[in-house]
PDB file of N, CA and C in Angstrom:
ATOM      1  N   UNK A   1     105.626 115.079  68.856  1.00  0.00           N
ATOM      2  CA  UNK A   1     104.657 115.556  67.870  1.00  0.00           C
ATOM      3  C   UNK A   1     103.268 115.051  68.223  1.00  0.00           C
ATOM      4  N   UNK A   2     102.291 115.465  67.567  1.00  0.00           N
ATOM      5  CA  UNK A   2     100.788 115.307  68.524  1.00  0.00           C
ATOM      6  C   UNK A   2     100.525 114.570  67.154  1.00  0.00           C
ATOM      7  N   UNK A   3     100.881 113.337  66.233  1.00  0.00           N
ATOM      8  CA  UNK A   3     100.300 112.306  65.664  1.00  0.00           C
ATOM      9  C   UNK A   3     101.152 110.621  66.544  1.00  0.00           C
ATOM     10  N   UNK A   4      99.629 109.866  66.355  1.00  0.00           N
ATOM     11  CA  UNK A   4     100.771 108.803  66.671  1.00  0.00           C
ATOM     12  C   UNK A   4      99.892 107.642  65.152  1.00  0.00           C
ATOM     13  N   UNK A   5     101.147 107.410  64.500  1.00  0.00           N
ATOM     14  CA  UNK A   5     100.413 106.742  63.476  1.00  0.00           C
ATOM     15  C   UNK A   5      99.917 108.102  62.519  1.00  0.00           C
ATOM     16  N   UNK A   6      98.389 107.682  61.513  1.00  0.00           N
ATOM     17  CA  UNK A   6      97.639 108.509  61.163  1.00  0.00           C
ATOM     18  C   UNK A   6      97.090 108.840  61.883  1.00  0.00           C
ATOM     19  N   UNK A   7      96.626 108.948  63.502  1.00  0.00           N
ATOM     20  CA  UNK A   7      95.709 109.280  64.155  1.00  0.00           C
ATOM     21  C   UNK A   7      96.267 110.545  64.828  1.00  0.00           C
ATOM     22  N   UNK A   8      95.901 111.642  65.067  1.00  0.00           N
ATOM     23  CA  UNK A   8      96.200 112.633  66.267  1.00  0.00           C
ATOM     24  C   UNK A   8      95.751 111.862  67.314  1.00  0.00           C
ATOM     25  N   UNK A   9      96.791 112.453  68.699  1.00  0.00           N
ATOM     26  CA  UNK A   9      97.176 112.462  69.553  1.00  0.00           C
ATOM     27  C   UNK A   9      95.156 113.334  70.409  1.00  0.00           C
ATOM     28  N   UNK A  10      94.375 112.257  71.175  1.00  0.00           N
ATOM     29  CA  UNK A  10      92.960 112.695  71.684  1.00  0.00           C
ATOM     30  C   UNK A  10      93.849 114.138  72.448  1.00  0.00           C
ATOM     31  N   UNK A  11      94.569 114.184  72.925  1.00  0.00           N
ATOM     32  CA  UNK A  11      95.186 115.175  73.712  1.00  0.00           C
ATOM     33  C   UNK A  11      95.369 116.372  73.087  1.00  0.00           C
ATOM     34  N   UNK A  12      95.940 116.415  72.154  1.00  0.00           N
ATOM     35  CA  UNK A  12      96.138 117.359  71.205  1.00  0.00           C
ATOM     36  C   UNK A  12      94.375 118.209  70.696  1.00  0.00           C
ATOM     37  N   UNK A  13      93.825 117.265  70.238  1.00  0.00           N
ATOM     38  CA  UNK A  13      92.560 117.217  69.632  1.00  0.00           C
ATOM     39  C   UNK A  13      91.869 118.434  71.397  1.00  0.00           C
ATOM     40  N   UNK A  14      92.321 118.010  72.411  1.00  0.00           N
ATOM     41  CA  UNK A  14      91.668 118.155  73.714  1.00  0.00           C
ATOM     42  C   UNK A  14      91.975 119.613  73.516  1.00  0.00           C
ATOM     43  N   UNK A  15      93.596 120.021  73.265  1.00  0.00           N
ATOM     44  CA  UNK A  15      94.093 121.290  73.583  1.00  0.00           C
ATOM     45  C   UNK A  15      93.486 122.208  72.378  1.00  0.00           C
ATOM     46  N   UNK A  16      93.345 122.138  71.493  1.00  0.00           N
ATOM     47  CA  UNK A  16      93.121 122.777  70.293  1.00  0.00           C
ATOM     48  C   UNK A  16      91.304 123.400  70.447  1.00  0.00           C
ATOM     49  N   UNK A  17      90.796 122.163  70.797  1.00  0.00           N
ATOM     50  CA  UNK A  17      89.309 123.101  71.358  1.00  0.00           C
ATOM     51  C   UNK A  17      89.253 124.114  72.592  1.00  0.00           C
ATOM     52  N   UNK A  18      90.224 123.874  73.642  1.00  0.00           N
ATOM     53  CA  UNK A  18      90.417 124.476  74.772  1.00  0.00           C
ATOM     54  C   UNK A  18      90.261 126.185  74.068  1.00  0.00           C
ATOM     55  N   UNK A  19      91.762 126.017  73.173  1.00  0.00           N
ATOM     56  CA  UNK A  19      92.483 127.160  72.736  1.00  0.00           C
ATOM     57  C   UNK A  19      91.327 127.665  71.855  1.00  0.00           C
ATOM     58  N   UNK A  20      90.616 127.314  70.973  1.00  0.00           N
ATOM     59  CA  UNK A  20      89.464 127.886  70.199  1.00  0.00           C
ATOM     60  C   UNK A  20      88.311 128.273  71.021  1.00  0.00           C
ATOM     61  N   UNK A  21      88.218 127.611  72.114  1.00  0.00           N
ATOM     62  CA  UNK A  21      87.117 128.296  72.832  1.00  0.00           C
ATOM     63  C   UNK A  21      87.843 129.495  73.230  1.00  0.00           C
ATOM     64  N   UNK A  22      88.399 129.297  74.243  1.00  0.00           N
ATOM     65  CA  UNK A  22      89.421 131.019  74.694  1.00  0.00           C
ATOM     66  C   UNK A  22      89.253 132.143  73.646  1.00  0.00           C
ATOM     67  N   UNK A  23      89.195 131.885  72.386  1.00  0.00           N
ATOM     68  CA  UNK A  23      89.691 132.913  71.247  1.00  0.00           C
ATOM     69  C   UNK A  23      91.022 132.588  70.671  1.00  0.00           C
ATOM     70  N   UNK A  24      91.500 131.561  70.552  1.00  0.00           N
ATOM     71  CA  UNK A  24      92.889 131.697  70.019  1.00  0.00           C
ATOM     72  C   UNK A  24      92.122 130.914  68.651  1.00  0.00           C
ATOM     73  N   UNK A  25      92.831 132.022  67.498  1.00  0.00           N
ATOM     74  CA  UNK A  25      92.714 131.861  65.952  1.00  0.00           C
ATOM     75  C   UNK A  25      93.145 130.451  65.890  1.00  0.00           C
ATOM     76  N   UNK A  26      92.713 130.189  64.714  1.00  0.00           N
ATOM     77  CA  UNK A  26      93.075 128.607  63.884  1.00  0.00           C
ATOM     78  C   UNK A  26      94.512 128.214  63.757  1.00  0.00           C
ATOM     79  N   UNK A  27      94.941 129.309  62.898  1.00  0.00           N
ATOM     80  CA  UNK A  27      96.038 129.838  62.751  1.00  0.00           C
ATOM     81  C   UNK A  27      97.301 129.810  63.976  1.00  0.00           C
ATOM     82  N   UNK A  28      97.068 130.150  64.981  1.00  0.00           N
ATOM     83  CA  UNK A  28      97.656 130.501  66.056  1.00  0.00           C
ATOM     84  C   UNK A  28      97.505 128.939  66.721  1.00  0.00           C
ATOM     85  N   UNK A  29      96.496 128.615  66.829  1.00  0.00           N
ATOM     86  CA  UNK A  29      96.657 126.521  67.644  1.00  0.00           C
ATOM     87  C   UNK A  29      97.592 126.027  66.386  1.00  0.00           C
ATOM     88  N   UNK A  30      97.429 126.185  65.142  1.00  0.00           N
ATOM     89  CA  UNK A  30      98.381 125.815  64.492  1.00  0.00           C
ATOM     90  C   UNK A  30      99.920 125.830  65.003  1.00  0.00           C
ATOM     91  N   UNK A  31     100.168 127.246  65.180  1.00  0.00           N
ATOM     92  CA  UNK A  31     101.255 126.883  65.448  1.00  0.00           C
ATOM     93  C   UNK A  31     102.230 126.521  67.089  1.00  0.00           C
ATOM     94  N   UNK A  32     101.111 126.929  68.113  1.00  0.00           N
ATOM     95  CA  UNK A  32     101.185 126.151  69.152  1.00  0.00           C
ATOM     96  C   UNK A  32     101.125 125.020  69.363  1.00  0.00           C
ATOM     97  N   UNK A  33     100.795 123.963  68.938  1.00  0.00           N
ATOM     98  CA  UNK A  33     100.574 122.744  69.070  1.00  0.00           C
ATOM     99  C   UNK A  33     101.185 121.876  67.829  1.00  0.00           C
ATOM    100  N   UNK A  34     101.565 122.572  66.388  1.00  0.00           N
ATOM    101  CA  UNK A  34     102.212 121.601  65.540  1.00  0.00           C
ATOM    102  C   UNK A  34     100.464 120.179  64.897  1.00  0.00           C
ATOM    103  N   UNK A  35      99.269 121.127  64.885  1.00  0.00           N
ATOM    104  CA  UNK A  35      98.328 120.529  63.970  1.00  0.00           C
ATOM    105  C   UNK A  35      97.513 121.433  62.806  1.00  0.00           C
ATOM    106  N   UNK A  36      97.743 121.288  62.017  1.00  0.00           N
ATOM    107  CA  UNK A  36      96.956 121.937  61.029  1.00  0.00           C
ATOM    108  C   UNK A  36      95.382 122.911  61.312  1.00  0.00           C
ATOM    109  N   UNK A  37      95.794 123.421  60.909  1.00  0.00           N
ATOM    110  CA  UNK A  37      94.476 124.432  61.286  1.00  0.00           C
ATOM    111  C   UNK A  37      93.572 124.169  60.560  1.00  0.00           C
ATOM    112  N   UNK A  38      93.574 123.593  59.281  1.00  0.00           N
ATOM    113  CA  UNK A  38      92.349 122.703  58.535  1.00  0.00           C
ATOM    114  C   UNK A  38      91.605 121.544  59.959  1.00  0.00           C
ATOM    115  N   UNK A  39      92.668 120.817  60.277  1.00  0.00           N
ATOM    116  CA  UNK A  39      92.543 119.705  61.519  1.00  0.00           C
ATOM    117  C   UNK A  39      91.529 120.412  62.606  1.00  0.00           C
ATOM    118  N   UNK A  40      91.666 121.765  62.959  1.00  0.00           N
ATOM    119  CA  UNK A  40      91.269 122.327  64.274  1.00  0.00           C
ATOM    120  C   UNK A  40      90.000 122.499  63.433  1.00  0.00           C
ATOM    121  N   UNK A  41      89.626 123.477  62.338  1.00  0.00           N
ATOM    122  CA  UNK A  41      88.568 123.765  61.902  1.00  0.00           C
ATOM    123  C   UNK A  41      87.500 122.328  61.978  1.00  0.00           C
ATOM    124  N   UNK A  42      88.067 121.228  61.307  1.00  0.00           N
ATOM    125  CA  UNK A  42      87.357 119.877  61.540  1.00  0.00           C
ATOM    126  C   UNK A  42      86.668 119.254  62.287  1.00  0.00           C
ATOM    127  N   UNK A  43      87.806 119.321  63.459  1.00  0.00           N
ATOM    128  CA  UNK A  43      87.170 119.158  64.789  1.00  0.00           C
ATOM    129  C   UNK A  43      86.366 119.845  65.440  1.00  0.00           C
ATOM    130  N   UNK A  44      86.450 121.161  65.130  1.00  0.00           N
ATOM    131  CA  UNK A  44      84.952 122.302  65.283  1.00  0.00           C
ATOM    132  C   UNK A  44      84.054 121.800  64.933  1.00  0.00           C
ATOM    133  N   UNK A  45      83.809 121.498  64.109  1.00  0.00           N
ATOM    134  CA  UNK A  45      82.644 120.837  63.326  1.00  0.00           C
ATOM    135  C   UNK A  45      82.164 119.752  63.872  1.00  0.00           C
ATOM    136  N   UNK A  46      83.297 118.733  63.952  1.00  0.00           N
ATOM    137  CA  UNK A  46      82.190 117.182  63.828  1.00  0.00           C
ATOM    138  C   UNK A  46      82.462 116.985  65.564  1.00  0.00           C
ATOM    139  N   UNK A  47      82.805 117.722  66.583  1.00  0.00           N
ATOM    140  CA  UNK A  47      82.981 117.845  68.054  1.00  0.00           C
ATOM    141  C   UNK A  47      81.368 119.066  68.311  1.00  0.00           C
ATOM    142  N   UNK A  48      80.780 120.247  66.942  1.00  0.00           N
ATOM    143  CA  UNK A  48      79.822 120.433  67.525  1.00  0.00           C
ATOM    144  C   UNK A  48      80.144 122.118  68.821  1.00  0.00           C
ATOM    145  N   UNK A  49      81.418 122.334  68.254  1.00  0.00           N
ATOM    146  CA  UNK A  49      81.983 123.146  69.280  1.00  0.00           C
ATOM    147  C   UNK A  49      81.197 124.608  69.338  1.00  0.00           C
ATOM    148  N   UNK A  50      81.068 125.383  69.501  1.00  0.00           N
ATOM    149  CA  UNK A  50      79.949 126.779  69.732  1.00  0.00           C
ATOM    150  C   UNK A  50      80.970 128.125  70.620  1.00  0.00           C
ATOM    151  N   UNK A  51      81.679 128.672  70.009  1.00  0.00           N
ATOM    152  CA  UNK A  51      82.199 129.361  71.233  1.00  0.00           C
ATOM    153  C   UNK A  51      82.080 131.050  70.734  1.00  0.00           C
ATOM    154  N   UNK A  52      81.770 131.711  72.288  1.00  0.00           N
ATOM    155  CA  UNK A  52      81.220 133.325  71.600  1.00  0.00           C
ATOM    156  C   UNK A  52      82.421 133.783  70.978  1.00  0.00           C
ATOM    157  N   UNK A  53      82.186 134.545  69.916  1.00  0.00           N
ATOM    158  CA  UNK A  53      83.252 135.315  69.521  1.00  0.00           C
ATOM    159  C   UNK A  53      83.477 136.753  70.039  1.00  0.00           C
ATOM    160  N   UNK A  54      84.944 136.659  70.733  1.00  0.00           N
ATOM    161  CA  UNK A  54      84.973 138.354  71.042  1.00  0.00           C
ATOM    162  C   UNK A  54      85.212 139.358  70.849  1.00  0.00           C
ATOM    163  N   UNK A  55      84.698 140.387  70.426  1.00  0.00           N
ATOM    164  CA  UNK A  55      85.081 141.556  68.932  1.00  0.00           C
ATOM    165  C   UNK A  55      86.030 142.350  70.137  1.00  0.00           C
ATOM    166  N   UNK A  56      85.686 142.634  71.091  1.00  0.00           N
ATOM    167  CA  UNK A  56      86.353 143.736  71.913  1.00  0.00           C
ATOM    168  C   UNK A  56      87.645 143.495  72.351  1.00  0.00           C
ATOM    169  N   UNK A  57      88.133 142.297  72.318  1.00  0.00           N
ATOM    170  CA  UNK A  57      89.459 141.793  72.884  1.00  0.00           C
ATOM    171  C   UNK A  57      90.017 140.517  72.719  1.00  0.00           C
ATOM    172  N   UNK A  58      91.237 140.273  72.971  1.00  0.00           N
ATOM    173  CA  UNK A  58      91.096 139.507  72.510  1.00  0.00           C
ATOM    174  C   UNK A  58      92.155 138.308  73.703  1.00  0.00           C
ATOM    175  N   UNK A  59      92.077 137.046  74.044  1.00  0.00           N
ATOM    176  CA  UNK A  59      93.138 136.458  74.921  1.00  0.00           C
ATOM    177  C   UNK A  59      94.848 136.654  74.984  1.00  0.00           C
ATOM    178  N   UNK A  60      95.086 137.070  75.953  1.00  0.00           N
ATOM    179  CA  UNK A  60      97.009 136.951  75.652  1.00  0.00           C
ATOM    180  C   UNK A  60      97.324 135.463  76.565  1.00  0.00           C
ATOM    181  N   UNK A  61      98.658 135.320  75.807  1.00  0.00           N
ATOM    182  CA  UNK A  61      99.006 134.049  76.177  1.00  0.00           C
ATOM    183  C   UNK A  61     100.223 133.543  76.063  1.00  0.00           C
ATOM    184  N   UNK A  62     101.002 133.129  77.461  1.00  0.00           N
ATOM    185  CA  UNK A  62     102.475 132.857  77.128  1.00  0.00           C
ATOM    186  C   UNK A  62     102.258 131.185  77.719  1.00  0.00           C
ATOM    187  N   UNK A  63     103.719 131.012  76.670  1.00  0.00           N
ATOM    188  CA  UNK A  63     104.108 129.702  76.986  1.00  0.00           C
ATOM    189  C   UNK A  63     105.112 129.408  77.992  1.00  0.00           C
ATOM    190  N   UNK A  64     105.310 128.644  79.056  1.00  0.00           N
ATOM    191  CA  UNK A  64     106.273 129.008  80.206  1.00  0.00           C
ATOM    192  C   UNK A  64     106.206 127.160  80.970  1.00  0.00           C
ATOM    193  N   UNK A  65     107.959 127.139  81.128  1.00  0.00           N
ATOM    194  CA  UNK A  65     108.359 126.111  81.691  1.00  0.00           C
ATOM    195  C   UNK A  65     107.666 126.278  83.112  1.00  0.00           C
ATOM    196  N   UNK A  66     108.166 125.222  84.224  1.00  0.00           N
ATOM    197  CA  UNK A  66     107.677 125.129  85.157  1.00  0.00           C
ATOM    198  C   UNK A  66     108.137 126.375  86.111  1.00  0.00           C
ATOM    199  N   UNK A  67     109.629 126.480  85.702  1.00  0.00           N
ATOM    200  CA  UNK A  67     110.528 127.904  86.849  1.00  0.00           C
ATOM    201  C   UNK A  67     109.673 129.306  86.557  1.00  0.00           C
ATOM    202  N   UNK A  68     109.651 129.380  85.275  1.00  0.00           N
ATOM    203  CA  UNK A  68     109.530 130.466  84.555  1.00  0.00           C
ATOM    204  C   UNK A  68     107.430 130.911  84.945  1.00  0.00           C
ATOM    205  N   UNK A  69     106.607 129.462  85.487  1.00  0.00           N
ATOM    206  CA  UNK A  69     105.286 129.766  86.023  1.00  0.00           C
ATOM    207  C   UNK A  69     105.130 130.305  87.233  1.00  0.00           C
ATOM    208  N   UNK A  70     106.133 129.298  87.931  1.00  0.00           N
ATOM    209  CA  UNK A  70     106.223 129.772  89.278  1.00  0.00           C
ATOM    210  C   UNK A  70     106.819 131.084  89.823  1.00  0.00           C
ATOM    211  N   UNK A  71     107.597 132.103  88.609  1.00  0.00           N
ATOM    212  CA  UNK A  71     107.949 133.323  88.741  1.00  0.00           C
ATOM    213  C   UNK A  71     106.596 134.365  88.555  1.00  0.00           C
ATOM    214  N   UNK A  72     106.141 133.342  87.361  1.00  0.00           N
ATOM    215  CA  UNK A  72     104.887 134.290  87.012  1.00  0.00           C
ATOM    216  C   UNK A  72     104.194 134.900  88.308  1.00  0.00           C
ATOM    217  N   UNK A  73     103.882 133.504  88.646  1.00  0.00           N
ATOM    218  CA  UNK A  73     102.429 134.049  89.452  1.00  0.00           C
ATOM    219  C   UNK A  73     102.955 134.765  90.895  1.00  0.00           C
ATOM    220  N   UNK A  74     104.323 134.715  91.115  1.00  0.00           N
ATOM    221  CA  UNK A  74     104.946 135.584  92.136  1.00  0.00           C
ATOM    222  C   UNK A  74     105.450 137.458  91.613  1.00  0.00           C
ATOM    223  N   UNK A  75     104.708 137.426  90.790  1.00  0.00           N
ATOM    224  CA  UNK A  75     104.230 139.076  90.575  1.00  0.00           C
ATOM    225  C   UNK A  75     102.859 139.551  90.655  1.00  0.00           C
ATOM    226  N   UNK A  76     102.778 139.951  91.530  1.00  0.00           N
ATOM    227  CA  UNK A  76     101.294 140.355  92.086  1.00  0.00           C
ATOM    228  C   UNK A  76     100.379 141.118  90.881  1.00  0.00           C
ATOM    229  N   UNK A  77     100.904 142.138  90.294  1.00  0.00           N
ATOM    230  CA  UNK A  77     100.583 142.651  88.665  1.00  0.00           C
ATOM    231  C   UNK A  77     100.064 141.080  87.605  1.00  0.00           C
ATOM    232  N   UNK A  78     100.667 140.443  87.822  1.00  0.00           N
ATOM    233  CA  UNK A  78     100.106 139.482  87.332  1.00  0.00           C
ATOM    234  C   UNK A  78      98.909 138.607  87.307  1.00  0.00           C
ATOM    235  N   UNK A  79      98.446 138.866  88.463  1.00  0.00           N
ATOM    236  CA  UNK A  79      96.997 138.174  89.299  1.00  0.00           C
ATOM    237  C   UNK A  79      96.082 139.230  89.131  1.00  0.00           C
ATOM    238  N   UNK A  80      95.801 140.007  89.347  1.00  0.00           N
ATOM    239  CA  UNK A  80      95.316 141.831  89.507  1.00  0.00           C
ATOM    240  C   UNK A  80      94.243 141.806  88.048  1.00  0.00           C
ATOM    241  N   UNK A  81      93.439 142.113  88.095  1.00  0.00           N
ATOM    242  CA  UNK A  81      92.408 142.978  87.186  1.00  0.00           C
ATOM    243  C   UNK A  81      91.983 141.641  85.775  1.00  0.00           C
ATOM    244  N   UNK A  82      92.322 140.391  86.063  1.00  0.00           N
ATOM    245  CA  UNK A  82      91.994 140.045  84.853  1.00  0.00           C
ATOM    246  C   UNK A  82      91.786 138.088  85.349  1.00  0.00           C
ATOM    247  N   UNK A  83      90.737 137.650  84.724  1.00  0.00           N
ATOM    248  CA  UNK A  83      90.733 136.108  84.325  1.00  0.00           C
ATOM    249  C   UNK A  83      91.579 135.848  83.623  1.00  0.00           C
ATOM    250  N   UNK A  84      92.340 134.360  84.322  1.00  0.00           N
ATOM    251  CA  UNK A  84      93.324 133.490  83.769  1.00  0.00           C
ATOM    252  C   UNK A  84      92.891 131.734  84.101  1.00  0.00           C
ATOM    253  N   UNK A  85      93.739 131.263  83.202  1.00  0.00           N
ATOM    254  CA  UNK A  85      93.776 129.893  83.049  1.00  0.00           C
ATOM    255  C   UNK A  85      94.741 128.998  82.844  1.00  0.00           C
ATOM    256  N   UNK A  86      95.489 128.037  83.116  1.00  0.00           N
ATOM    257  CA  UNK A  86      96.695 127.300  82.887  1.00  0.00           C
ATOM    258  C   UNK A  86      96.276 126.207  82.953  1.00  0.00           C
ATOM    259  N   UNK A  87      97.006 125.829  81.665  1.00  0.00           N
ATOM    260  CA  UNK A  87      96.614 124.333  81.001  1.00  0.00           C
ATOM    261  C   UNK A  87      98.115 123.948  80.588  1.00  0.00           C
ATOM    262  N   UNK A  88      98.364 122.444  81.043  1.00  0.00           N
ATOM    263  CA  UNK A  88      99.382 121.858  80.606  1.00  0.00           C
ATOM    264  C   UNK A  88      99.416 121.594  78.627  1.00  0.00           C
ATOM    265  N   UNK A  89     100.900 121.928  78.483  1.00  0.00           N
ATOM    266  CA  UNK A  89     100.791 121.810  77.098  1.00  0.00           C
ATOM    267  C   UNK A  89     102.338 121.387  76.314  1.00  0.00           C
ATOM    268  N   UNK A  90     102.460 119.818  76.779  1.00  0.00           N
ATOM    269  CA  UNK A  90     103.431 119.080  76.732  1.00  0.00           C
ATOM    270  C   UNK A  90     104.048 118.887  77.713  1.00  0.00           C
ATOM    271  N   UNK A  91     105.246 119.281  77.959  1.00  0.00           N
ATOM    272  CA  UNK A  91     105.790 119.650  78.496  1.00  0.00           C
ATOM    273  C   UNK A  91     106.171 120.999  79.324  1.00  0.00           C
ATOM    274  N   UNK A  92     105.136 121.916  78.930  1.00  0.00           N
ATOM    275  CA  UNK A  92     105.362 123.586  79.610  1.00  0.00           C
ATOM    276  C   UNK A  92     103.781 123.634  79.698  1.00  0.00           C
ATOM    277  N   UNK A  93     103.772 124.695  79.924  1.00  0.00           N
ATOM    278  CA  UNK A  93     102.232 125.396  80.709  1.00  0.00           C
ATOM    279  C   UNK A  93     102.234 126.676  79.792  1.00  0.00           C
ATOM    280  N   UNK A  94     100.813 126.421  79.321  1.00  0.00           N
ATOM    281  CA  UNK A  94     100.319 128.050  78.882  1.00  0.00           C
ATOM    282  C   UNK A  94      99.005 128.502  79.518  1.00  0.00           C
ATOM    283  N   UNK A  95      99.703 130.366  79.965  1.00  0.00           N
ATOM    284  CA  UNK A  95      98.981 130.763  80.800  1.00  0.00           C
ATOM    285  C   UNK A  95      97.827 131.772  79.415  1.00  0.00           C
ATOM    286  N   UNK A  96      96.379 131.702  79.499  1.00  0.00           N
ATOM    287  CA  UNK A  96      95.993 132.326  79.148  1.00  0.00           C
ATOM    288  C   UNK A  96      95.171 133.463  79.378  1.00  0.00           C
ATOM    289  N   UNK A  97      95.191 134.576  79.112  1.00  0.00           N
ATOM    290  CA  UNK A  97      94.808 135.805  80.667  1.00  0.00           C
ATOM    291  C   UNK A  97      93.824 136.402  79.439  1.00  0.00           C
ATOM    292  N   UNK A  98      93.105 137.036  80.106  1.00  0.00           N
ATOM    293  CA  UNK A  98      91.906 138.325  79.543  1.00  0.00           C
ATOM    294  C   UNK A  98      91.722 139.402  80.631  1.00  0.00           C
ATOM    295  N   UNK A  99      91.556 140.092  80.329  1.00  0.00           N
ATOM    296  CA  UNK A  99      91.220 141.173  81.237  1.00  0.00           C
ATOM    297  C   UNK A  99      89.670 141.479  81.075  1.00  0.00           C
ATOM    298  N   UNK A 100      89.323 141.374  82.633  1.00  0.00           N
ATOM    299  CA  UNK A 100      87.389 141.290  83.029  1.00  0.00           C
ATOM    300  C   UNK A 100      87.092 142.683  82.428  1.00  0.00           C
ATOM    301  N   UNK A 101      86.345 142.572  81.871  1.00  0.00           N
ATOM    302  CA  UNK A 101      85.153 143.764  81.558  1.00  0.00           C
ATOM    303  C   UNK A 101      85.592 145.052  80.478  1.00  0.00           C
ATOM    304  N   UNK A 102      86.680 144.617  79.910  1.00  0.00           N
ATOM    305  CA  UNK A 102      87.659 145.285  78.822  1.00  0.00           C
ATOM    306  C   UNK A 102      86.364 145.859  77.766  1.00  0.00           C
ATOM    307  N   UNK A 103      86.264 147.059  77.643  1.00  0.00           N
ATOM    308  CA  UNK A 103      85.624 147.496  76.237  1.00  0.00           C
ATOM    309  C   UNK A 103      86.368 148.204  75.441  1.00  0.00           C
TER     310      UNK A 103
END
Protein backbone atom coordinates (compact mmCIF):
# COMPACT_ATOMS: atom_id res chain seq x y z
CA UNK A 1 0.00 0.00 0.00
CA UNK A 2 1.51 3.55 -0.77
CA UNK A 3 1.08 4.80 3.19
CA UNK A 4 3.78 4.09 5.58
CA UNK A 5 2.52 5.31 8.97
CA UNK A 6 0.29 8.59 8.36
CA UNK A 7 2.63 9.64 5.78
CA UNK A 8 2.26 8.59 1.94
CA UNK A 9 4.74 6.76 0.42
CA UNK A 10 7.21 10.24 -1.61
CA UNK A 11 6.90 7.55 -4.41
CA UNK A 12 3.46 7.30 -4.66
CA UNK A 13 3.08 11.17 -4.24
CA UNK A 14 5.96 10.92 -7.40
CA UNK A 15 3.53 8.61 -9.52
CA UNK A 16 0.29 10.43 -9.07
CA UNK A 17 1.78 13.81 -10.53
CA UNK A 18 3.44 11.82 -13.36
CA UNK A 19 -0.16 10.36 -14.11
CA UNK A 20 -1.92 13.95 -13.78
CA UNK A 21 0.44 15.50 -15.94
CA UNK A 22 -0.16 12.77 -18.83
CA UNK A 23 -4.03 13.43 -18.44
CA UNK A 24 -5.00 10.69 -16.26
CA UNK A 25 -8.26 11.95 -14.18
CA UNK A 26 -8.10 12.18 -10.31
CA UNK A 27 -10.35 9.62 -10.23
CA UNK A 28 -8.48 7.17 -12.34
CA UNK A 29 -4.72 7.72 -10.12
CA UNK A 30 -7.18 6.91 -7.53
CA UNK A 31 -7.67 3.89 -8.47
CA UNK A 32 -4.31 2.96 -9.93
CA UNK A 33 -2.29 3.58 -7.19
CA UNK A 34 -4.77 2.96 -4.05
CA UNK A 35 -4.55 7.13 -2.92
CA UNK A 36 -7.38 9.24 -2.66
CA UNK A 37 -8.06 11.54 -5.24
CA UNK A 38 -8.78 14.34 -2.64
CA UNK A 39 -4.74 13.36 -1.80
CA UNK A 40 -3.80 13.84 -5.67
CA UNK A 41 -5.90 17.07 -5.97
CA UNK A 42 -3.69 18.35 -2.78
CA UNK A 43 -0.67 17.66 -4.01
CA UNK A 44 -1.60 19.65 -7.21
CA UNK A 45 -1.80 22.40 -5.29
CA UNK A 46 0.79 22.72 -2.65
CA UNK A 47 3.57 20.81 -5.40
CA UNK A 48 2.36 23.99 -7.73
CA UNK A 49 1.71 21.42 -10.57
CA UNK A 50 0.43 23.24 -14.12
CA UNK A 51 -0.36 20.66 -16.71
CA UNK A 52 -2.13 21.49 -20.31
CA UNK A 53 -5.36 20.09 -20.47
CA UNK A 54 -6.28 18.01 -23.52
CA UNK A 55 -9.81 18.46 -24.97
CA UNK A 56 -8.99 16.43 -28.19
CA UNK A 57 -7.78 13.18 -26.65
CA UNK A 58 -7.12 11.71 -24.31
CA UNK A 59 -3.92 9.11 -22.82
CA UNK A 60 -4.47 5.18 -23.02
CA UNK A 61 -2.83 3.13 -20.62
CA UNK A 62 -2.15 -0.46 -19.62
CA UNK A 63 -0.81 -1.99 -16.70
CA UNK A 64 1.66 -4.94 -17.57
CA UNK A 65 4.03 -7.33 -15.69
CA UNK A 66 7.48 -7.61 -16.90
CA UNK A 67 6.60 -10.82 -19.66
CA UNK A 68 3.54 -9.25 -20.65
CA UNK A 69 6.03 -5.56 -21.55
CA UNK A 70 8.39 -7.34 -23.21
CA UNK A 71 5.55 -8.87 -25.55
CA UNK A 72 4.30 -5.46 -25.87
CA UNK A 73 6.90 -3.75 -27.41
CA UNK A 74 7.58 -6.90 -29.75
CA UNK A 75 4.50 -5.81 -31.86
CA UNK A 76 5.60 -3.39 -34.20
CA UNK A 77 1.74 -1.79 -34.31
CA UNK A 78 2.61 -0.96 -31.05
CA UNK A 79 5.60 1.51 -31.56
CA UNK A 80 4.03 3.06 -34.93
CA UNK A 81 2.18 6.48 -35.05
CA UNK A 82 2.11 7.52 -31.42
CA UNK A 83 4.23 8.89 -28.11
CA UNK A 84 4.73 6.55 -25.25
CA UNK A 85 6.12 6.33 -21.83
CA UNK A 86 6.85 3.57 -19.16
CA UNK A 87 7.08 4.17 -15.70
CA UNK A 88 7.58 1.62 -13.02
CA UNK A 89 4.54 1.21 -10.82
CA UNK A 90 5.24 -1.22 -7.97
CA UNK A 91 5.79 -3.97 -9.04
CA UNK A 92 4.50 -3.88 -12.94
CA UNK A 93 5.01 -1.17 -15.53
CA UNK A 94 2.46 1.16 -16.99
CA UNK A 95 2.71 1.92 -20.48
CA UNK A 96 1.16 5.23 -21.32
CA UNK A 97 0.62 5.95 -25.20
CA UNK A 98 -1.07 9.04 -27.10
CA UNK A 99 -1.22 9.23 -30.47
CA UNK A 100 0.96 12.44 -32.16
CA UNK A 101 -1.13 14.98 -33.73
CA UNK A 102 -4.71 13.30 -33.07
CA UNK A 103 -7.57 15.95 -33.77
Amino acid sequence: MAKVGREVNPYYVVKALQLYIEGVSYREIERLLGVSHVSVMNWVKKYGVKAPRQTEYHPTYKILNQAELTAFFQVPGNLKGAGMMVTELGDKFMVIRWERFKQ
